[in-house]
C-alpha atoms as a PDB file:
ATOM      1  CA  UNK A   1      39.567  26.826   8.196  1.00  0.00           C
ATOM      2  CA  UNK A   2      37.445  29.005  10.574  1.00  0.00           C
ATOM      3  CA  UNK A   3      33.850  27.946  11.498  1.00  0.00           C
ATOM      4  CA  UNK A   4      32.875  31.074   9.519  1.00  0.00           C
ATOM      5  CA  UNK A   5      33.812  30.131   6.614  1.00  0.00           C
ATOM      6  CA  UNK A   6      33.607  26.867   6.738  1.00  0.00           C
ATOM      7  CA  UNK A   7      29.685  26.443   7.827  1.00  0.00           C
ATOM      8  CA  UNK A   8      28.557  30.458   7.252  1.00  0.00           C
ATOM      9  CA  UNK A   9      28.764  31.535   3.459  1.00  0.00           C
ATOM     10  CA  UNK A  10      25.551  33.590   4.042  1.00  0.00           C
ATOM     11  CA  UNK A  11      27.820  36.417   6.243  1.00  0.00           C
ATOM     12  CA  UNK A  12      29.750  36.703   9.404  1.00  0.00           C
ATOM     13  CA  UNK A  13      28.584  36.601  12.901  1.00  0.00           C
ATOM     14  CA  UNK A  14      29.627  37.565  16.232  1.00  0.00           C
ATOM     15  CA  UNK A  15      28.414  36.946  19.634  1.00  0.00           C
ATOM     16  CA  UNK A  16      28.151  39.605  22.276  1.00  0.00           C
ATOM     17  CA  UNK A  17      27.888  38.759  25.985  1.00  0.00           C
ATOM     18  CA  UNK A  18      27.080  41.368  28.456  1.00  0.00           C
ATOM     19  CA  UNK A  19      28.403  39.844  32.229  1.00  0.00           C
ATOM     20  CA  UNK A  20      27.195  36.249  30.789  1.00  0.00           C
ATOM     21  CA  UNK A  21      26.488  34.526  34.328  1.00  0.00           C
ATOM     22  CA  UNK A  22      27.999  30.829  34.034  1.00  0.00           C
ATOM     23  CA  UNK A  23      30.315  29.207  32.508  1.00  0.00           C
ATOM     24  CA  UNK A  24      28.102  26.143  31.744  1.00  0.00           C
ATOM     25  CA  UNK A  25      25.879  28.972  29.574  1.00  0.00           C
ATOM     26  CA  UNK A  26      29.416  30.103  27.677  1.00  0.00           C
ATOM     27  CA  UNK A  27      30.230  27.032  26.906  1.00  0.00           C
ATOM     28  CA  UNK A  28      26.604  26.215  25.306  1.00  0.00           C
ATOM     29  CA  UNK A  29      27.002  29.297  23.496  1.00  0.00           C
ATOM     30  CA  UNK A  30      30.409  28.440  22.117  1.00  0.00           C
ATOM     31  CA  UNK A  31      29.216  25.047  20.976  1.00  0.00           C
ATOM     32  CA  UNK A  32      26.467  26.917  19.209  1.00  0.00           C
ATOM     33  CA  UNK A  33      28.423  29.294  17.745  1.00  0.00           C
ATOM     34  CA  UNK A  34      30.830  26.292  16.518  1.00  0.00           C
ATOM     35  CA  UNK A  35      27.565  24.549  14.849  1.00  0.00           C
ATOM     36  CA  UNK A  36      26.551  27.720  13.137  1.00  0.00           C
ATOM     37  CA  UNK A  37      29.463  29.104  12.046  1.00  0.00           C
ATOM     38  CA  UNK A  38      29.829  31.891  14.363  1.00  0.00           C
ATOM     39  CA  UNK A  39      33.091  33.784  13.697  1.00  0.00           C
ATOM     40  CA  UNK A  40      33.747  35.222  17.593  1.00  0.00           C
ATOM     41  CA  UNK A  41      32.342  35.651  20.751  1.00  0.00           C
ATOM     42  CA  UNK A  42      32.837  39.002  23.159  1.00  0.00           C
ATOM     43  CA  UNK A  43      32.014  39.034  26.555  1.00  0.00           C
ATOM     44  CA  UNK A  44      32.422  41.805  29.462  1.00  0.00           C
ATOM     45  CA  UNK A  45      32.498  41.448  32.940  1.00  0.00           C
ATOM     46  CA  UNK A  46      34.379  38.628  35.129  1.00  0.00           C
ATOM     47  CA  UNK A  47      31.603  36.251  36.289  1.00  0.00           C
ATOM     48  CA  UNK A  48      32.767  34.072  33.144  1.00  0.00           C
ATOM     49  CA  UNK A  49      36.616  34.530  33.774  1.00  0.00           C
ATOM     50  CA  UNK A  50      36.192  33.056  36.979  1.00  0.00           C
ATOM     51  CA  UNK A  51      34.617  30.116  36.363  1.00  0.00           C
ATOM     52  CA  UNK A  52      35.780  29.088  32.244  1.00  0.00           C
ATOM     53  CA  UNK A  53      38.526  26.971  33.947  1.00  0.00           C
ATOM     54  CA  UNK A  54      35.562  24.102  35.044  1.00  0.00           C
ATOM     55  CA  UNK A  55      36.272  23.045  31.964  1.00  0.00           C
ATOM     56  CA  UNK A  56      32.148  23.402  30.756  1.00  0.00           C
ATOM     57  CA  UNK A  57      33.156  23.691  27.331  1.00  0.00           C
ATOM     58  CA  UNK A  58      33.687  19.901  26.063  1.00  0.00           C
ATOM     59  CA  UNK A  59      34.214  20.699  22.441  1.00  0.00           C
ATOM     60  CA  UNK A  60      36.916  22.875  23.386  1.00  0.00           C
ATOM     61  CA  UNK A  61      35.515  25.428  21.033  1.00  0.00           C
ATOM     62  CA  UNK A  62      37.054  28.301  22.804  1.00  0.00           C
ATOM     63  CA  UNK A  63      40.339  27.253  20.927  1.00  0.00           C
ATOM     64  CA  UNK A  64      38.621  27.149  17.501  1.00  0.00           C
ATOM     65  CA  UNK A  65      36.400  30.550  18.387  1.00  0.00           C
ATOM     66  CA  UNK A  66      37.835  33.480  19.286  1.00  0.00           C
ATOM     67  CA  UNK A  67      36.304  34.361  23.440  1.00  0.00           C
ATOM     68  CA  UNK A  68      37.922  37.515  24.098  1.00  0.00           C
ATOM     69  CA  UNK A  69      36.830  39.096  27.272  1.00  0.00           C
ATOM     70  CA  UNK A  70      36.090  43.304  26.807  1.00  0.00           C
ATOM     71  CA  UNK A  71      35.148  46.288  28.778  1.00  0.00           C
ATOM     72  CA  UNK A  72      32.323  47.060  27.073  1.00  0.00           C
ATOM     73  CA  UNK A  73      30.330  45.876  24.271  1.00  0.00           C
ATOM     74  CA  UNK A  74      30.336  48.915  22.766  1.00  0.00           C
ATOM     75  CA  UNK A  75      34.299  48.486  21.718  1.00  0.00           C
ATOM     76  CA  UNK A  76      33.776  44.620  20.240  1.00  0.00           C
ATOM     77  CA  UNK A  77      31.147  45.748  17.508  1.00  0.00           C
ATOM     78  CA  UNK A  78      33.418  44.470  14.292  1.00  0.00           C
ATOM     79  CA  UNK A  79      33.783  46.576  11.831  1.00  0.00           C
ATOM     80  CA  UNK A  80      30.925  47.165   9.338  1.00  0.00           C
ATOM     81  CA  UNK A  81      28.756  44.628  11.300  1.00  0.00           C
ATOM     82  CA  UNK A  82      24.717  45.613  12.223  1.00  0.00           C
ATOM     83  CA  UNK A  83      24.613  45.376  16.065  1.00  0.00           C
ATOM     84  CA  UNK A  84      21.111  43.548  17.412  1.00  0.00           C
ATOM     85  CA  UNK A  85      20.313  43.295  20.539  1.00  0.00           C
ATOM     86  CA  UNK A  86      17.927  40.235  21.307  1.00  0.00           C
ATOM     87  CA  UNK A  87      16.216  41.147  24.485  1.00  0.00           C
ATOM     88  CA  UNK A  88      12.441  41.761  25.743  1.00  0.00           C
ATOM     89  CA  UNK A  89      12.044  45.030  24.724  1.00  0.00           C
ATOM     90  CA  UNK A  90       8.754  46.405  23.931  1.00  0.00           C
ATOM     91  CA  UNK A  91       8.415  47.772  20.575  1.00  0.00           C
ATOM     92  CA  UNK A  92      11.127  45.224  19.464  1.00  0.00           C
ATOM     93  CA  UNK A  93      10.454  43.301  15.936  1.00  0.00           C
ATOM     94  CA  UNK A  94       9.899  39.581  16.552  1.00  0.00           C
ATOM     95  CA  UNK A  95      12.528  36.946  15.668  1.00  0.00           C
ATOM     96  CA  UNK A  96      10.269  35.183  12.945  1.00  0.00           C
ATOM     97  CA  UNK A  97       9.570  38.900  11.422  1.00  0.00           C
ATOM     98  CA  UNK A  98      13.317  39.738  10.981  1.00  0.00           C
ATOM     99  CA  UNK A  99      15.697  39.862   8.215  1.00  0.00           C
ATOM    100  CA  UNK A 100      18.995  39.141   9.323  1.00  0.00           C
ATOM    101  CA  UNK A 101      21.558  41.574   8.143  1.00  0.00           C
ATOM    102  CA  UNK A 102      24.419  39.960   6.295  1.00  0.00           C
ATOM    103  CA  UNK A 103      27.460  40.901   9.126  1.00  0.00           C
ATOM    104  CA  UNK A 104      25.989  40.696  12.430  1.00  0.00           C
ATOM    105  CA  UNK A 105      26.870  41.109  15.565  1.00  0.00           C
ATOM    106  CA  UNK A 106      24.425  40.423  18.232  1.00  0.00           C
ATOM    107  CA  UNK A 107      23.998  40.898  21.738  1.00  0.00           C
ATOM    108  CA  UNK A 108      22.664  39.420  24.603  1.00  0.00           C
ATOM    109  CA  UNK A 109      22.217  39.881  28.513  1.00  0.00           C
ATOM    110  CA  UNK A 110      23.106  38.234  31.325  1.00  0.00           C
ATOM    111  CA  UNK A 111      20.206  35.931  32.326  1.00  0.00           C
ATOM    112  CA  UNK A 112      20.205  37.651  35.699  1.00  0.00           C
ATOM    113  CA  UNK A 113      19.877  41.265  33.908  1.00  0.00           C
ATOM    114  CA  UNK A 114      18.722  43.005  30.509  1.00  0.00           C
ATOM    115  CA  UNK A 115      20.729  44.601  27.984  1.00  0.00           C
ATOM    116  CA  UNK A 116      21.223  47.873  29.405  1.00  0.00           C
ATOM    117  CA  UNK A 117      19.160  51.023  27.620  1.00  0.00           C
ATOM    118  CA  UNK A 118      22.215  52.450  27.113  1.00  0.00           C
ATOM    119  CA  UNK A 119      23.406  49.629  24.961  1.00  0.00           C
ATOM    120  CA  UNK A 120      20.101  49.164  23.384  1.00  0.00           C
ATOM    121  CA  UNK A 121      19.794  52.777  22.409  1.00  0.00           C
ATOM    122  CA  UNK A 122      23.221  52.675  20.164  1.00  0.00           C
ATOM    123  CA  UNK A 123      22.201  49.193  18.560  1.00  0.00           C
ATOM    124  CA  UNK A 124      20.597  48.977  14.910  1.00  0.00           C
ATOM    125  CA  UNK A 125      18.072  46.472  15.757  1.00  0.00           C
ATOM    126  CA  UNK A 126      16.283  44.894  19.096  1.00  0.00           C
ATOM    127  CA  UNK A 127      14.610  41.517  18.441  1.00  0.00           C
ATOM    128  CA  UNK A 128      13.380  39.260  20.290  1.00  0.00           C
ATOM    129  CA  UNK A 129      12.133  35.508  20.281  1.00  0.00           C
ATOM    130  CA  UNK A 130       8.168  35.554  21.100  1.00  0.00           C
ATOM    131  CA  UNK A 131       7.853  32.983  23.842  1.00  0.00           C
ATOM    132  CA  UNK A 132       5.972  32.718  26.780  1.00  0.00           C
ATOM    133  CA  UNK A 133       8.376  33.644  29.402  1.00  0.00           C
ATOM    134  CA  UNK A 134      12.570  34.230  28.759  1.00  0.00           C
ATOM    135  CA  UNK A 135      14.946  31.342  27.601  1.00  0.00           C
ATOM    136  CA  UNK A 136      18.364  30.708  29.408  1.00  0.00           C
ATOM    137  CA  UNK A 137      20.979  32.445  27.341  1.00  0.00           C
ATOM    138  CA  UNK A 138      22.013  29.229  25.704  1.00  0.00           C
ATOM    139  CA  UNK A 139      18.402  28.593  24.363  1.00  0.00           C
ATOM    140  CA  UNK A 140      18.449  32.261  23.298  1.00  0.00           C
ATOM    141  CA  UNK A 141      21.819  32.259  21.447  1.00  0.00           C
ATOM    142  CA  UNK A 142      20.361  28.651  20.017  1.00  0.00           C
ATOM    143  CA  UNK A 143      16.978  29.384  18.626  1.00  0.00           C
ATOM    144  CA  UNK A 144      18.290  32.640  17.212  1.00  0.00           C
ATOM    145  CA  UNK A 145      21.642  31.425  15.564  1.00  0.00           C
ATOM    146  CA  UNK A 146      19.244  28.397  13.912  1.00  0.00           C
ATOM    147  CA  UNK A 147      16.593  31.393  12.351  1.00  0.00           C
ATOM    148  CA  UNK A 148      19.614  32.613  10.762  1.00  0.00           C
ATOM    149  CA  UNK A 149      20.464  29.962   8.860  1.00  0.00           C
ATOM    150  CA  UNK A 150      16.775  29.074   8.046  1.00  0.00           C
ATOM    151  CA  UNK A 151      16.845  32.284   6.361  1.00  0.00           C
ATOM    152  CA  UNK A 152      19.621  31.429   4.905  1.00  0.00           C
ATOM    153  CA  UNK A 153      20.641  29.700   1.202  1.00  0.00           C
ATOM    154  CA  UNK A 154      21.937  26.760   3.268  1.00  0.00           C
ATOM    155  CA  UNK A 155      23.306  23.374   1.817  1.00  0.00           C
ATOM    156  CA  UNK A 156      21.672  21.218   2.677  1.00  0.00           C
ATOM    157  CA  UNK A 157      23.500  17.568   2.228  1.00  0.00           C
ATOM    158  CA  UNK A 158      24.860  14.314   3.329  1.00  0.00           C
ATOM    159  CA  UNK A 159      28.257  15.712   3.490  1.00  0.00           C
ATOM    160  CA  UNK A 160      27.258  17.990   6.252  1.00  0.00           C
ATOM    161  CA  UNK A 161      25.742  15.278   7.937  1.00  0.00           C
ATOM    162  CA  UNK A 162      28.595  12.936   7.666  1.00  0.00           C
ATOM    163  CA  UNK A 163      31.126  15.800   8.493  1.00  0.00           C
ATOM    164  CA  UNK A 164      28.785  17.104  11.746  1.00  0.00           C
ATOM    165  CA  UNK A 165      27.659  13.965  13.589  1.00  0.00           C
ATOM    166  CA  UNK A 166      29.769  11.786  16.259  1.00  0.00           C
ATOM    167  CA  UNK A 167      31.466   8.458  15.842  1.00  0.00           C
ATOM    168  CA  UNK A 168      28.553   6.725  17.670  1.00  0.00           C
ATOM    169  CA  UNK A 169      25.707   7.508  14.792  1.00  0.00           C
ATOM    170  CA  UNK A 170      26.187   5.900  11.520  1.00  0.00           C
ATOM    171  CA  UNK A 171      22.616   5.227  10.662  1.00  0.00           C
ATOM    172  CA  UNK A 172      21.219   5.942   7.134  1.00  0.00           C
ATOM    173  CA  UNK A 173      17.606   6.425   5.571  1.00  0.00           C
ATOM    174  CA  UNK A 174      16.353   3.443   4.176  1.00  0.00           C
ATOM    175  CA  UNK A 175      14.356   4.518   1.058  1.00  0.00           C
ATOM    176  CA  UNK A 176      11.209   2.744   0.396  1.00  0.00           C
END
């Protein structure tokens, strides 16, 4: 079962990385992707092909998530899917403010860079997350993937907590 369907019935989502910078930043964004059900990631440019063999990515999620490496952007939007850019753009509508559309795909820029106008002018939405300076990519891909499911009819359960953390945490609530 895919981590789409498995973790996101409230719609698909896919990741777009424009020339992500590290490899360590990929991998955070795969294991956040994994956690909320994120159904592929995109990236262009090579920085990240030259350095995904460190091995950064410890839950091996690039063999559960698609990581497909493009030319552009552009050609990774899935079909049907709203593209969002999440970048500091003035005029953009603030993370807590938006209403995530149902099939997303949203993209991000290398922590080094922007989102290039180009790619922001073709994109149906530009958000971005009001903090006092920018967040690592990582943080970015984080904080936005978790106000999606906020949003979202989520289950919430001791299944999914049983099923999500690691062999070393088997504490309970004690009800009083």
């Amino acid at each position: 079962m895919s981590a789409s369907t498995e973790f996101s019935p409230w719609g698909l989502v896919s990741l777009g990385l424009i020339n992500p910078k590290s490899a360590t930043n990929v991998a955070s964004v795969l294991r956040a992707a994994g956690c909320y059900g994120a159904s592929s990631v995109f990236y262009t440019g090579q920085r990240y092909g030259y350095a995904k063999d460190f091995n950064a990515d410890t839950r091996q999620m690039h063999k559960k998530i698609p990581t497909i490496g493009v030319d552009t952007i552009k050609s990774a939007v899935p079909k049907g899917a709203a593209t969002v850019a999440v970048e500091l753009v003035e005029g953009a509508t603030p993370l807590p403010a938006f209403a995530h559309p149902e099939n997303a795909f949203y993209i991000f820029g290398p922590e080094d860079g922007s989102v290039n106008q180009s790619e922001i002018d073709w994109c149906d939405d530009i958000v971005y997350v009001p903090t006092n300076g920018c967040m690592n990519l990582a943080a970015t891909v984080n904080v936005l993937l978790y106000d999606r499911l906020a949003k979202s009819p989520y289950s919430h359960s001791d299944t999914l907590i049983r099923g999500s953390r690691d062999v070393n945490n088997r504490t309970t609530r004690v009800q009083r």
